[in-house]
PDB file of N, CA and C in Angstrom:
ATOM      1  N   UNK A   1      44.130  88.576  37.370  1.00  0.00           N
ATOM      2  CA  UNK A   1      44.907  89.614  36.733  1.00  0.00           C
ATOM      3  C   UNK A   1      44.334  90.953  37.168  1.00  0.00           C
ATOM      4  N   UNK A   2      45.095  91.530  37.039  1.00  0.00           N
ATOM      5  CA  UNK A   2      44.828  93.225  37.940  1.00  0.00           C
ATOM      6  C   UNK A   2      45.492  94.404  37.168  1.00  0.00           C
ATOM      7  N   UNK A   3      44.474  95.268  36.782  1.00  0.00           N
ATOM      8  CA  UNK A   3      45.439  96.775  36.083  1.00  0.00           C
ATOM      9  C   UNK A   3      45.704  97.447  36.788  1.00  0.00           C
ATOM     10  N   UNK A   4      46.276  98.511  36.791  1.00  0.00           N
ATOM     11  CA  UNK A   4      46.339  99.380  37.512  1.00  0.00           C
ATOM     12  C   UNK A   4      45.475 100.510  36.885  1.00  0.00           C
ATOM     13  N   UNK A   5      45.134 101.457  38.087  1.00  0.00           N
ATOM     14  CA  UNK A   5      43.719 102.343  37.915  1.00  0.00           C
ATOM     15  C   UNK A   5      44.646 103.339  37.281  1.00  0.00           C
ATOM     16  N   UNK A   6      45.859 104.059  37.018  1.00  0.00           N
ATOM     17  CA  UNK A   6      46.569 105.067  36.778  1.00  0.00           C
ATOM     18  C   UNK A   6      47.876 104.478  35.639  1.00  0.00           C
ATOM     19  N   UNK A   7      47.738 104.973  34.732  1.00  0.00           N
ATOM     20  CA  UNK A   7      48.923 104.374  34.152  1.00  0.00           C
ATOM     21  C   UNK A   7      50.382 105.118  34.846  1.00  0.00           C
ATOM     22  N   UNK A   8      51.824 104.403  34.588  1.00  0.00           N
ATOM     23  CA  UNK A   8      52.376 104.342  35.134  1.00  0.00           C
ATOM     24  C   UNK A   8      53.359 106.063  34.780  1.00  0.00           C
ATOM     25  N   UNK A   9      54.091 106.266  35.710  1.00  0.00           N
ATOM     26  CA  UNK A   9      54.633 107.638  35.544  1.00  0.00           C
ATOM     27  C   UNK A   9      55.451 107.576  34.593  1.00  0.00           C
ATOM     28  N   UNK A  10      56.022 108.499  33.566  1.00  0.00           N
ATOM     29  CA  UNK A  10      57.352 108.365  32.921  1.00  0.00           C
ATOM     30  C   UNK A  10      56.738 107.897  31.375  1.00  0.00           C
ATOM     31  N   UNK A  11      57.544 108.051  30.453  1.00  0.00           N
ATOM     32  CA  UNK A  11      57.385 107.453  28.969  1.00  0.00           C
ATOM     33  C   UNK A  11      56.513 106.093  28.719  1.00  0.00           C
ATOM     34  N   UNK A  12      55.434 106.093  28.473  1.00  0.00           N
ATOM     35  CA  UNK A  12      54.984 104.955  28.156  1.00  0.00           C
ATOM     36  C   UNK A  12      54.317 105.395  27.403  1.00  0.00           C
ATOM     37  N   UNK A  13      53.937 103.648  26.576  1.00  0.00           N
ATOM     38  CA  UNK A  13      52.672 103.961  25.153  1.00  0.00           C
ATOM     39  C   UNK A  13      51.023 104.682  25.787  1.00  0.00           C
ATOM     40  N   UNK A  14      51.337 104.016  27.177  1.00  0.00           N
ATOM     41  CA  UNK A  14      49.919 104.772  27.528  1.00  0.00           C
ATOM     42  C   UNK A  14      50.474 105.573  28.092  1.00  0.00           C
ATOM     43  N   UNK A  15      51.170 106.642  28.565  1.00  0.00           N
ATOM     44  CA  UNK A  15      51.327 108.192  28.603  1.00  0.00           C
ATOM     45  C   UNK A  15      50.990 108.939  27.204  1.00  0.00           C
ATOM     46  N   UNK A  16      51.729 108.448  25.906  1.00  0.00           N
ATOM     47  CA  UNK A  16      51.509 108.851  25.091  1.00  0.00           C
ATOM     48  C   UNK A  16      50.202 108.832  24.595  1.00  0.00           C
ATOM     49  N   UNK A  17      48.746 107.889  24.334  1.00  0.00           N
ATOM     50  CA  UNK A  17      48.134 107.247  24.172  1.00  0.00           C
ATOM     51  C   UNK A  17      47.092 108.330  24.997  1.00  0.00           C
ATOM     52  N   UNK A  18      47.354 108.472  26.324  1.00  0.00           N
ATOM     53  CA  UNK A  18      46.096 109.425  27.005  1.00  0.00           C
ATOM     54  C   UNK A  18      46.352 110.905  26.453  1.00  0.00           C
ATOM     55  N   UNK A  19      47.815 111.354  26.630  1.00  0.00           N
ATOM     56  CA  UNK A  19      47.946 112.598  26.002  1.00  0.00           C
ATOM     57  C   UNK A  19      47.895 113.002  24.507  1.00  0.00           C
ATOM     58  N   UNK A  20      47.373 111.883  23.385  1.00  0.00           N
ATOM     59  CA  UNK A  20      47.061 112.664  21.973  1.00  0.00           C
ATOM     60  C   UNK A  20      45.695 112.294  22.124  1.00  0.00           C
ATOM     61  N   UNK A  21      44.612 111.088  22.565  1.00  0.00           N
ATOM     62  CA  UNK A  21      43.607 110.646  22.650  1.00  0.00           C
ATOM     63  C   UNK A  21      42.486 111.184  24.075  1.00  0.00           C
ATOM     64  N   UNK A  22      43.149 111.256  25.058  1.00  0.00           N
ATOM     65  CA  UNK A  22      42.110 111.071  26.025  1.00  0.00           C
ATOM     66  C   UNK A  22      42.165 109.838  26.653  1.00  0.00           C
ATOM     67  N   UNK A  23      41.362 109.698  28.097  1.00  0.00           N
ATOM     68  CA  UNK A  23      41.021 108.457  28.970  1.00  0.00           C
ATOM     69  C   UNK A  23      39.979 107.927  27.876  1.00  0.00           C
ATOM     70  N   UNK A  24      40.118 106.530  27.573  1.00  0.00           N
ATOM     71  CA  UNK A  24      38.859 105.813  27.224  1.00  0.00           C
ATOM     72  C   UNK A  24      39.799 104.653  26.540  1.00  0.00           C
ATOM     73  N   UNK A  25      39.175 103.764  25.265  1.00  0.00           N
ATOM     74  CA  UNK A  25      39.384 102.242  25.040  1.00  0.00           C
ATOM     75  C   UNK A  25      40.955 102.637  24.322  1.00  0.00           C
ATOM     76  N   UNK A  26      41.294 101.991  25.066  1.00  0.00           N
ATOM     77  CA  UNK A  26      43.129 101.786  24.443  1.00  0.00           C
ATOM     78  C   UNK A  26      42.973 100.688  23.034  1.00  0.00           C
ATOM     79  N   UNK A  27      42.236  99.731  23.476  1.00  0.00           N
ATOM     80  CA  UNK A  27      42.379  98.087  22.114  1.00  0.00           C
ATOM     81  C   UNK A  27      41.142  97.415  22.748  1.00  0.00           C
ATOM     82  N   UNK A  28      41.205  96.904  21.834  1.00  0.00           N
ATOM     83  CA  UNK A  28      40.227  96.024  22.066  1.00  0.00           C
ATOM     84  C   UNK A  28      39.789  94.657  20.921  1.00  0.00           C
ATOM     85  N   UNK A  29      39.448  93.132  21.233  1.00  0.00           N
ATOM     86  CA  UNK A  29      39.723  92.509  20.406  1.00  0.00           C
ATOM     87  C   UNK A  29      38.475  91.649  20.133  1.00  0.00           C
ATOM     88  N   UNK A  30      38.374  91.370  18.975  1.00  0.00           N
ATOM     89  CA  UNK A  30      37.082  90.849  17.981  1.00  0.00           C
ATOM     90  C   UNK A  30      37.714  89.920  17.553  1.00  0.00           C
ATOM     91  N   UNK A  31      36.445  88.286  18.483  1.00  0.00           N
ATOM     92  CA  UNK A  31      36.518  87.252  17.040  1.00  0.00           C
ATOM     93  C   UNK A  31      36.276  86.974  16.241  1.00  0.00           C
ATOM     94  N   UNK A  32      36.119  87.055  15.079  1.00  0.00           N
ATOM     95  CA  UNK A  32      35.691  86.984  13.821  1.00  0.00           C
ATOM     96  C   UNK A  32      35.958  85.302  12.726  1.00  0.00           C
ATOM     97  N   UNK A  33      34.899  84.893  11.910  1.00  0.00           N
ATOM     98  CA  UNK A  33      35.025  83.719  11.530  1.00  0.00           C
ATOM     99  C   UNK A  33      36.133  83.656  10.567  1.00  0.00           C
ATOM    100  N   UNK A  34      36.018  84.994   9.622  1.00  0.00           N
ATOM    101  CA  UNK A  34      36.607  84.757   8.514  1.00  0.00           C
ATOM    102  C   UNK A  34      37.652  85.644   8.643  1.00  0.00           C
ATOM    103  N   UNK A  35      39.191  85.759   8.868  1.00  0.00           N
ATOM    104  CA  UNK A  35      40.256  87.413   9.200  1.00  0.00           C
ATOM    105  C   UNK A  35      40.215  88.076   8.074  1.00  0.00           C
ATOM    106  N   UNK A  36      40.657  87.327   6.874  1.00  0.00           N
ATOM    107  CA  UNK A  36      40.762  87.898   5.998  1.00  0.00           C
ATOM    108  C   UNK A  36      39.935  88.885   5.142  1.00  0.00           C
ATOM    109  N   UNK A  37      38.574  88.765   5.404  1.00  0.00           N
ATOM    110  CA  UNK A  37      37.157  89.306   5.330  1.00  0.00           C
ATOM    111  C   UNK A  37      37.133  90.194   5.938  1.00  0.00           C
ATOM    112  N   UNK A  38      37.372  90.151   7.524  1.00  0.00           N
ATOM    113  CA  UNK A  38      37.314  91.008   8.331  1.00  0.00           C
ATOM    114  C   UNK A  38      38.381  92.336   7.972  1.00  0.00           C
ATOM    115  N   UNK A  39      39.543  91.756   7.590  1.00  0.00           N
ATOM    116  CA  UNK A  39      40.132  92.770   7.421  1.00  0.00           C
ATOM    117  C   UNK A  39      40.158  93.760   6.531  1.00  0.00           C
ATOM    118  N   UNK A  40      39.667  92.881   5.286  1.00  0.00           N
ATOM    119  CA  UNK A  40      39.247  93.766   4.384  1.00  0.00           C
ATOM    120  C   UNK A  40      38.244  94.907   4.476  1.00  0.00           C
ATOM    121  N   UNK A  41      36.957  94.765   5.712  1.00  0.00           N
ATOM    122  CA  UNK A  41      36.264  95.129   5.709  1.00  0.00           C
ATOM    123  C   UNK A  41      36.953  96.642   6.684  1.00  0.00           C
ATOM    124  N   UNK A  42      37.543  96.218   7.686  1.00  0.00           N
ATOM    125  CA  UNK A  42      38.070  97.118   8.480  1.00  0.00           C
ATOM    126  C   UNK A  42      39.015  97.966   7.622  1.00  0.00           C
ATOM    127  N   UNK A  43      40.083  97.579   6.599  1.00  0.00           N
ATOM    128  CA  UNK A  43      40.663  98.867   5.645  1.00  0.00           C
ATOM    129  C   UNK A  43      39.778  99.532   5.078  1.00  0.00           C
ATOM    130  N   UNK A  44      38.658  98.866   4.592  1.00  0.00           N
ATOM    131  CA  UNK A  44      37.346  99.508   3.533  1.00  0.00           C
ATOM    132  C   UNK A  44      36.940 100.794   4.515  1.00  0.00           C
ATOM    133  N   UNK A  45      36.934 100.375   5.712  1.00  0.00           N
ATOM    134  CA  UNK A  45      36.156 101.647   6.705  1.00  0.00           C
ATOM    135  C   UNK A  45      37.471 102.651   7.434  1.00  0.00           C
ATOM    136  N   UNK A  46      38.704 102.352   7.312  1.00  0.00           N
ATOM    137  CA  UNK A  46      39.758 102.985   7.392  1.00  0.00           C
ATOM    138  C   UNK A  46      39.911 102.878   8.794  1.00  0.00           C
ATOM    139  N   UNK A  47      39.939 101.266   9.285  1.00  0.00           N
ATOM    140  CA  UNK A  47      40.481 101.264  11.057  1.00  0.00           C
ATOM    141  C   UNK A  47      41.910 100.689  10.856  1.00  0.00           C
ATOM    142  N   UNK A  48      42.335 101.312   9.685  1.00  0.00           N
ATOM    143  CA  UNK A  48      43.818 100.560  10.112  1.00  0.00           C
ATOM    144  C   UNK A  48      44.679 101.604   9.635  1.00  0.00           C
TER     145      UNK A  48
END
């Protein structure tokens, strides 16, 4: 699998995405044992 180094020209979530944020982590994903835990923990710290 292969990205591309430039996101693509024209309306996209990553046009939008670099222009309110900046270049850097778009997503990123965590396994976790318990979700429901997890999630709680992640509203508690306000990542959602």
């Amino acid at each position: 699998m292969s990205y591309p180094s430039e996101p693509p020209e024209g309306d996209s979530v990553y046009v939008g995405f670099i222009a309110e944020h900046g270049y850097g982590v778009h997503h990123f994903g965590v396994l976790v044992v318990d979700m429901p835990a997890a999630l709680d923990k992640t509203e508690a710290a306000a990542f959602t």
